[in-house]
N, C-alpha and C. Protein backbone atom coordinates (compact mmCIF):
# COMPACT_ATOMS: atom_id res chain seq x y z
N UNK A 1 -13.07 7.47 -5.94
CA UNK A 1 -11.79 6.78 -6.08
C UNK A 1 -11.90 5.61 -7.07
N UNK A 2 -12.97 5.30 -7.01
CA UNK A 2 -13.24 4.11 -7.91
C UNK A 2 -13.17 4.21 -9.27
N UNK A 3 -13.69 5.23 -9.65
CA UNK A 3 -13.10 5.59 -11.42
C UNK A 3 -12.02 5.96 -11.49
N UNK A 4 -10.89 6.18 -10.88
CA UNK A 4 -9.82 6.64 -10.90
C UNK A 4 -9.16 5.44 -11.20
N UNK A 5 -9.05 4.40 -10.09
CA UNK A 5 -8.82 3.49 -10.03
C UNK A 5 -9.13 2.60 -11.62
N UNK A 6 -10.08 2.70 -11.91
CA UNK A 6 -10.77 2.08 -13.10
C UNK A 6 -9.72 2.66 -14.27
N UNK A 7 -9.34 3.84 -14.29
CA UNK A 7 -8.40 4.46 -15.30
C UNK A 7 -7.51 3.62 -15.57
N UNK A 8 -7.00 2.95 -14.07
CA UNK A 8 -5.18 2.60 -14.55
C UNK A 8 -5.46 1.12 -15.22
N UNK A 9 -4.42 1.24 -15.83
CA UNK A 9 -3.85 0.39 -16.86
C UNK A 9 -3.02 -0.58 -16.57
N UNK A 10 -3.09 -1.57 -15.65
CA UNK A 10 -1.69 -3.12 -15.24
C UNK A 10 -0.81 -3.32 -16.19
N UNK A 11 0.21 -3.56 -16.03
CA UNK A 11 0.73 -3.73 -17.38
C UNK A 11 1.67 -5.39 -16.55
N UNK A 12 2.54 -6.43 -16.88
CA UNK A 12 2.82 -7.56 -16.90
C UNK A 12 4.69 -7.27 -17.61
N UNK A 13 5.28 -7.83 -17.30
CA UNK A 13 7.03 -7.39 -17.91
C UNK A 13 7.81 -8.35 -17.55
N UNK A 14 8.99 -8.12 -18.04
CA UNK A 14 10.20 -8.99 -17.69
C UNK A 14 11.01 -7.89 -17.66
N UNK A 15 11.71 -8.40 -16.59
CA UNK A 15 12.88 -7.21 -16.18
C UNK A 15 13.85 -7.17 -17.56
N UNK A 16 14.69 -5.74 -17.61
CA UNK A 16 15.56 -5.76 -18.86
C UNK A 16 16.90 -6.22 -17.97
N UNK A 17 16.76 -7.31 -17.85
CA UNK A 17 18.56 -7.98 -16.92
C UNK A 17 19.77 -7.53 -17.77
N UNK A 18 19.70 -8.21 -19.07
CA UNK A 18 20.61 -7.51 -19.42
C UNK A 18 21.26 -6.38 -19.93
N UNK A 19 20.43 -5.54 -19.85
CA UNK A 19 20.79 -4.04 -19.86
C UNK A 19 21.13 -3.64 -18.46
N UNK A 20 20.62 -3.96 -17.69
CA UNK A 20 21.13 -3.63 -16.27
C UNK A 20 21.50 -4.66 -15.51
N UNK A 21 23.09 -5.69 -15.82
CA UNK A 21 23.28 -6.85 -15.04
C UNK A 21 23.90 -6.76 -13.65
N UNK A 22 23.48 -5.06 -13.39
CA UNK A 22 24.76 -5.04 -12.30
C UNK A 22 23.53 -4.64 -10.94
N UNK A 23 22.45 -4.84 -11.45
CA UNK A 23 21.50 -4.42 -11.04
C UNK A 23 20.36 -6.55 -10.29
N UNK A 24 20.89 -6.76 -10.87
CA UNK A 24 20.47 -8.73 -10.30
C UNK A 24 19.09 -8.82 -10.93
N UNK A 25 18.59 -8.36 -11.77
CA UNK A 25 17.24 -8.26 -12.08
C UNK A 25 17.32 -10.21 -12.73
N UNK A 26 16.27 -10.63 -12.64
CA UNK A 26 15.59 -12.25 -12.77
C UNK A 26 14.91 -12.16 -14.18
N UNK A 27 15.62 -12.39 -15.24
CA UNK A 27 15.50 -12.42 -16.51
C UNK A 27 13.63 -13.37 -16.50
N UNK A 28 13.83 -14.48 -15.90
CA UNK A 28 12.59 -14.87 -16.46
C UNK A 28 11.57 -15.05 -15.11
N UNK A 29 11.67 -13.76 -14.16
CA UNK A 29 10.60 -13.58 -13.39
C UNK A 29 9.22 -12.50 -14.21
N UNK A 30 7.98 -12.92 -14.03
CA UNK A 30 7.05 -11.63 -14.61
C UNK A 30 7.02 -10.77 -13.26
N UNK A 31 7.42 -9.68 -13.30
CA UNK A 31 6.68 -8.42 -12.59
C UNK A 31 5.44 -7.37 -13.34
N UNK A 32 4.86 -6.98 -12.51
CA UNK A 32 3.19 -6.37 -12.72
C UNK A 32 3.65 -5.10 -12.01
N UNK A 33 3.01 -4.28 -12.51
CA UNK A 33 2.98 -2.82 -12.31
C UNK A 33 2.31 -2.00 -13.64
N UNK A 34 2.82 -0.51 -13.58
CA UNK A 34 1.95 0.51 -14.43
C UNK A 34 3.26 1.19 -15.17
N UNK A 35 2.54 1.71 -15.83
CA UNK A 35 3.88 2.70 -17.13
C UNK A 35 3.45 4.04 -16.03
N UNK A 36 4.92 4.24 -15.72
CA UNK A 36 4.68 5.19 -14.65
C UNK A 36 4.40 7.28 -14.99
N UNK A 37 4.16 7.07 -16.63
CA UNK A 37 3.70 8.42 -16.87
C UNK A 37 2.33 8.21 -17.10
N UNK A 38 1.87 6.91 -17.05
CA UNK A 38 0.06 7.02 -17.13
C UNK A 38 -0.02 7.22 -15.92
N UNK A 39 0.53 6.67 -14.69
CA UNK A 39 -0.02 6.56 -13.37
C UNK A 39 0.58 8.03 -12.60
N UNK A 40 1.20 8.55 -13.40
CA UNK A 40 1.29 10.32 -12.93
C UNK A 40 0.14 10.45 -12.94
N UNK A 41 -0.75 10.57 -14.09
CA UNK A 41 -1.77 11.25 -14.43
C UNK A 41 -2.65 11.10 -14.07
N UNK A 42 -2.95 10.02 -13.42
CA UNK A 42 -4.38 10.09 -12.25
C UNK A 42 -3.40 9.72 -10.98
N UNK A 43 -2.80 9.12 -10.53
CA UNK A 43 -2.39 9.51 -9.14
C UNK A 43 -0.66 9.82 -9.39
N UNK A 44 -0.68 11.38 -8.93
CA UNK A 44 0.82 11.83 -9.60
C UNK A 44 1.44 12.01 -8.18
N UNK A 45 0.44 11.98 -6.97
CA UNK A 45 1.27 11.80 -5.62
C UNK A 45 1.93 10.26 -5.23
N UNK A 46 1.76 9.48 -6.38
CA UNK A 46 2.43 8.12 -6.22
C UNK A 46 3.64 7.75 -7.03
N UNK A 47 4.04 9.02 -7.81
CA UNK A 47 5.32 9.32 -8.80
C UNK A 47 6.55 10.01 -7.94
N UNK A 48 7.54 9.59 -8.28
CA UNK A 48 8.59 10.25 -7.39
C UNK A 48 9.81 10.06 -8.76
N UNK A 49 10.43 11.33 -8.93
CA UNK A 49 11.45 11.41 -9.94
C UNK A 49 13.06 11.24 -9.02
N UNK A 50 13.34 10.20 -9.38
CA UNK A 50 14.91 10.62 -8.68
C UNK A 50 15.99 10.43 -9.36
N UNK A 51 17.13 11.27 -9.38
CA UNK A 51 18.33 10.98 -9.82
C UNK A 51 19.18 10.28 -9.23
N UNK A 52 19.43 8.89 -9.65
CA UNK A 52 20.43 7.51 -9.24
C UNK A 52 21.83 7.29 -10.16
N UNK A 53 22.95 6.81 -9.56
CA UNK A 53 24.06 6.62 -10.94
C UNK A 53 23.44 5.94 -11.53
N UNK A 54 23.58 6.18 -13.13
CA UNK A 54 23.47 5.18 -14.68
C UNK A 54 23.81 3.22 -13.70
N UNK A 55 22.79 2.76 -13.65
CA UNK A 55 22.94 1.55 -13.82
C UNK A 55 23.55 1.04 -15.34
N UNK A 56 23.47 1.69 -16.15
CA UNK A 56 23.61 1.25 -17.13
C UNK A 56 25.25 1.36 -17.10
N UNK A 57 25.85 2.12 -16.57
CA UNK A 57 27.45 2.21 -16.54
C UNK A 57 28.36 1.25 -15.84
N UNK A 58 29.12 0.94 -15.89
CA UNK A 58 29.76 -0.13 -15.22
C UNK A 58 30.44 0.85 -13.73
N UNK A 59 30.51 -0.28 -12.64
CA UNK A 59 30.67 0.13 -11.20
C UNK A 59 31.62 1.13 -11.53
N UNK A 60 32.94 1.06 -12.04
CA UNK A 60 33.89 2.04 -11.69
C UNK A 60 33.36 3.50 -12.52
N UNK A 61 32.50 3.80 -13.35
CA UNK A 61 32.24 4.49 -14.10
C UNK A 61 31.33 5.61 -13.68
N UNK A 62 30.63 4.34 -12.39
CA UNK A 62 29.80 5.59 -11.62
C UNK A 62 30.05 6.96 -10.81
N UNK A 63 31.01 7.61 -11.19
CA UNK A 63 31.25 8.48 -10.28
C UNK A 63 30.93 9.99 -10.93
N UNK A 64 30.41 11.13 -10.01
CA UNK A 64 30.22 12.70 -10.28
C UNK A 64 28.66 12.34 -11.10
N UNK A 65 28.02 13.85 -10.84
CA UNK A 65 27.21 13.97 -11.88
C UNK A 65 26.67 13.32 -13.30
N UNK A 66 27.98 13.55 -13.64
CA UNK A 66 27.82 13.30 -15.30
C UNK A 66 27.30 11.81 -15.30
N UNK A 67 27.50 10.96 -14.34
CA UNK A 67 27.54 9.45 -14.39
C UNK A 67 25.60 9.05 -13.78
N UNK A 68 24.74 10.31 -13.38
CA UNK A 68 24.01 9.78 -12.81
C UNK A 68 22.37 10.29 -13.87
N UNK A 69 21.70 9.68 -13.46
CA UNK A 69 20.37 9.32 -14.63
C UNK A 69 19.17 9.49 -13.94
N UNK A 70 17.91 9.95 -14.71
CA UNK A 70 16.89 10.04 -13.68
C UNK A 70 16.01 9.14 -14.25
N UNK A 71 15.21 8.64 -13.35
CA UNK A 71 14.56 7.22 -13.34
C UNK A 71 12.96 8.22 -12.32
N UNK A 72 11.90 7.62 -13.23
CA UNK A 72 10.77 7.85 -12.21
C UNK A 72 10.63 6.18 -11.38
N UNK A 73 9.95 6.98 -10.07
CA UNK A 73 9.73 5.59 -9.22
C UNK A 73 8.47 5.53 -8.80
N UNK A 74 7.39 4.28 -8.50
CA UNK A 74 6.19 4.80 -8.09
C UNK A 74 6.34 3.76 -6.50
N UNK A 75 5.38 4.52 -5.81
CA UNK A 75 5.41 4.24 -4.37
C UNK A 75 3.92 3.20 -4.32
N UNK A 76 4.55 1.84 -4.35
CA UNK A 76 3.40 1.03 -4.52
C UNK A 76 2.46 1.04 -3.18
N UNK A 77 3.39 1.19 -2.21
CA UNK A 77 2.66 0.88 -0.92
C UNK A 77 1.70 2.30 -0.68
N UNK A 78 1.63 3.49 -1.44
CA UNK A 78 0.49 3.86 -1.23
C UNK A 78 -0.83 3.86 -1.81
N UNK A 79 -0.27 3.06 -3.10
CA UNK A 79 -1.49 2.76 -3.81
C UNK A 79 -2.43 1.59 -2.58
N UNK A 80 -1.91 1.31 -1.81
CA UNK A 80 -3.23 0.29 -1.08
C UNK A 80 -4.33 0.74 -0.35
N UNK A 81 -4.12 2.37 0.43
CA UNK A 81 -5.16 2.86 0.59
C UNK A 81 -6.33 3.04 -0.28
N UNK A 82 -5.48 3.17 -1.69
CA UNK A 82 -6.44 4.28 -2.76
C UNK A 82 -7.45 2.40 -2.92
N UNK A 83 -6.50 1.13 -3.10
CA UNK A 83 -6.82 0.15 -3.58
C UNK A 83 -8.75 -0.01 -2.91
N UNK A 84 -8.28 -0.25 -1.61
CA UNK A 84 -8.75 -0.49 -0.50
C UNK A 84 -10.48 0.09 -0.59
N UNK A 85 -10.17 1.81 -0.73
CA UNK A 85 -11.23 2.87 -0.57
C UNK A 85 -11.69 2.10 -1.81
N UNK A 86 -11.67 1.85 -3.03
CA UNK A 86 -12.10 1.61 -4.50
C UNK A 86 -12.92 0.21 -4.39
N UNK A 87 -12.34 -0.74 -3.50
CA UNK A 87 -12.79 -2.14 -3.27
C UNK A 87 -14.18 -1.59 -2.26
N UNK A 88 -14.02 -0.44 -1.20
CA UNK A 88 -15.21 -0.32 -0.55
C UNK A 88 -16.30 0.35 -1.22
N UNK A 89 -16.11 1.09 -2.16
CA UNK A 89 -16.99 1.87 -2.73
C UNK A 89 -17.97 0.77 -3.83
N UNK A 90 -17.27 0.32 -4.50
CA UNK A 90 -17.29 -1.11 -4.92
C UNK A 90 -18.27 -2.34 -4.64
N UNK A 91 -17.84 -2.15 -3.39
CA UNK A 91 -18.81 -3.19 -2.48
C UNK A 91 -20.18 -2.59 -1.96
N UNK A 92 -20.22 -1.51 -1.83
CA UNK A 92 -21.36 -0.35 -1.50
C UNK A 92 -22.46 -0.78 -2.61
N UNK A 93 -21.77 -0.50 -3.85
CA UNK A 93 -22.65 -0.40 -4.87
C UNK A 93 -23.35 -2.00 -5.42
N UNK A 94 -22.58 -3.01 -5.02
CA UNK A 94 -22.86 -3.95 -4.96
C UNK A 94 -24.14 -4.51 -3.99
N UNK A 95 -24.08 -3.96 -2.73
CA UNK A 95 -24.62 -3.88 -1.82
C UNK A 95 -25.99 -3.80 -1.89
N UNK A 96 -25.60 -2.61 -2.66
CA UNK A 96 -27.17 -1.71 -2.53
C UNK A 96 -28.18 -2.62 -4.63
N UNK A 97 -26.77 -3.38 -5.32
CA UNK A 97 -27.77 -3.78 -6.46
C UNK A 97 -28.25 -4.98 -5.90
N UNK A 98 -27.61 -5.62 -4.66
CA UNK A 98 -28.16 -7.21 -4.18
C UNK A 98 -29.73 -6.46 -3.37
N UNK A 99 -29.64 -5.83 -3.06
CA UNK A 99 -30.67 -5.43 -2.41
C UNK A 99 -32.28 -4.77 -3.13
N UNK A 100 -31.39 -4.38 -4.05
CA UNK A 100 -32.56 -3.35 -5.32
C UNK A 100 -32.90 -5.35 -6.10
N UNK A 101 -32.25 -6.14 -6.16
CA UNK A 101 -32.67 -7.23 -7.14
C UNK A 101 -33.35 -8.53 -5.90
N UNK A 102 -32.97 -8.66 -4.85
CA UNK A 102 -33.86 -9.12 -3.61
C UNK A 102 -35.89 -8.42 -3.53
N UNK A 103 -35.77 -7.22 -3.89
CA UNK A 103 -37.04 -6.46 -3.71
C UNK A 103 -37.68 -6.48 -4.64
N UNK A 104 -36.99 -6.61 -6.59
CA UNK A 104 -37.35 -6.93 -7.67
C UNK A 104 -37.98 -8.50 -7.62
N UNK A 105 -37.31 -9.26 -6.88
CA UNK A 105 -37.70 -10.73 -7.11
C UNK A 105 -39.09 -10.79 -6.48
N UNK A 106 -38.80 -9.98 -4.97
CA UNK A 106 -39.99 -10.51 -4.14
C UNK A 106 -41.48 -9.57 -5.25
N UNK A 107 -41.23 -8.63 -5.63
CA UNK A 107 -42.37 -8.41 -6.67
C UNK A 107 -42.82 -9.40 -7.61
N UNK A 108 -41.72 -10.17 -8.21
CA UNK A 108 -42.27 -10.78 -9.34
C UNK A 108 -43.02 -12.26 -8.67
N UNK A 109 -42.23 -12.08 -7.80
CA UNK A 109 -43.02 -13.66 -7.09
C UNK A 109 -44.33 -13.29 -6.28
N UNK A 110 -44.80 -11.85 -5.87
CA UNK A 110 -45.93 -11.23 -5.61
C UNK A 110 -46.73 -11.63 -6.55
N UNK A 111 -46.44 -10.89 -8.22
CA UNK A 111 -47.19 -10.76 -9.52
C UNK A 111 -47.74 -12.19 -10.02
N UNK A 112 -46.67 -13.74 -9.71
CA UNK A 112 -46.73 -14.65 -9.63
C UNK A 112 -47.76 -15.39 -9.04
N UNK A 113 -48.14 -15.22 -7.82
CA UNK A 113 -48.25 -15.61 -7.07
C UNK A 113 -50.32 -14.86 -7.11
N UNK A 114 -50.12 -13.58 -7.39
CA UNK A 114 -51.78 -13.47 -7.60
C UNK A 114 -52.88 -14.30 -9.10
């Protein structure tokens, strides 16, 4: 999970408010997230395609088919398992180099020491 994880890409933004004002987006808040066709591609069970009315249309405009747009969405809250497993694997390997450089020292302070 951990190279997977290592793949994705954070990306940092400002909402587009005024393209979508009907939508309340916070012109000068930063939101963090991923470009959601990289994050298909290593986790594509966290992509969800849905068709919503055109925010971009004004309220009365939204009505029938013709008025509605597809938007991908990603499901952040399951990225915390994947987060989680990546932080443990992580820590494993960490684990085991504090331990391989604890057994390196006590040699050199052996070699030292004769």
């Amino acid at each position: 999970m951990l190279e997977k994880v290592m793949a994705l890409s954070p990306k940092s933004y400002n909402w587009r408010a005024a393209e979508f004002s009907d939508l309340a987006f916070d012109p000068n808040k930063k939101a963090f997230g991923f470009i959601v066709q990289e994050l298909n591609e290593i986790f594509p069970e966290l992509v969800y395609f849905n068709k919503i009315h055109d925010p971009k249309l004004k309220k009365e405009d939204r009505k029938g088919p013709l008025s509605e747009t597809e938007y991908y969405s990603v499901d952040y809250t399951g990225l915390i398992p994947i987060l989680t497993e990546a932080i443990q694997e992580q820590q494993t390997i960490i684990d085991s180099q504090e331990e391989r450089i604890a057994k390196l020292e006590s040699l050199v302070q052996q070699m030292l020491n004769k």
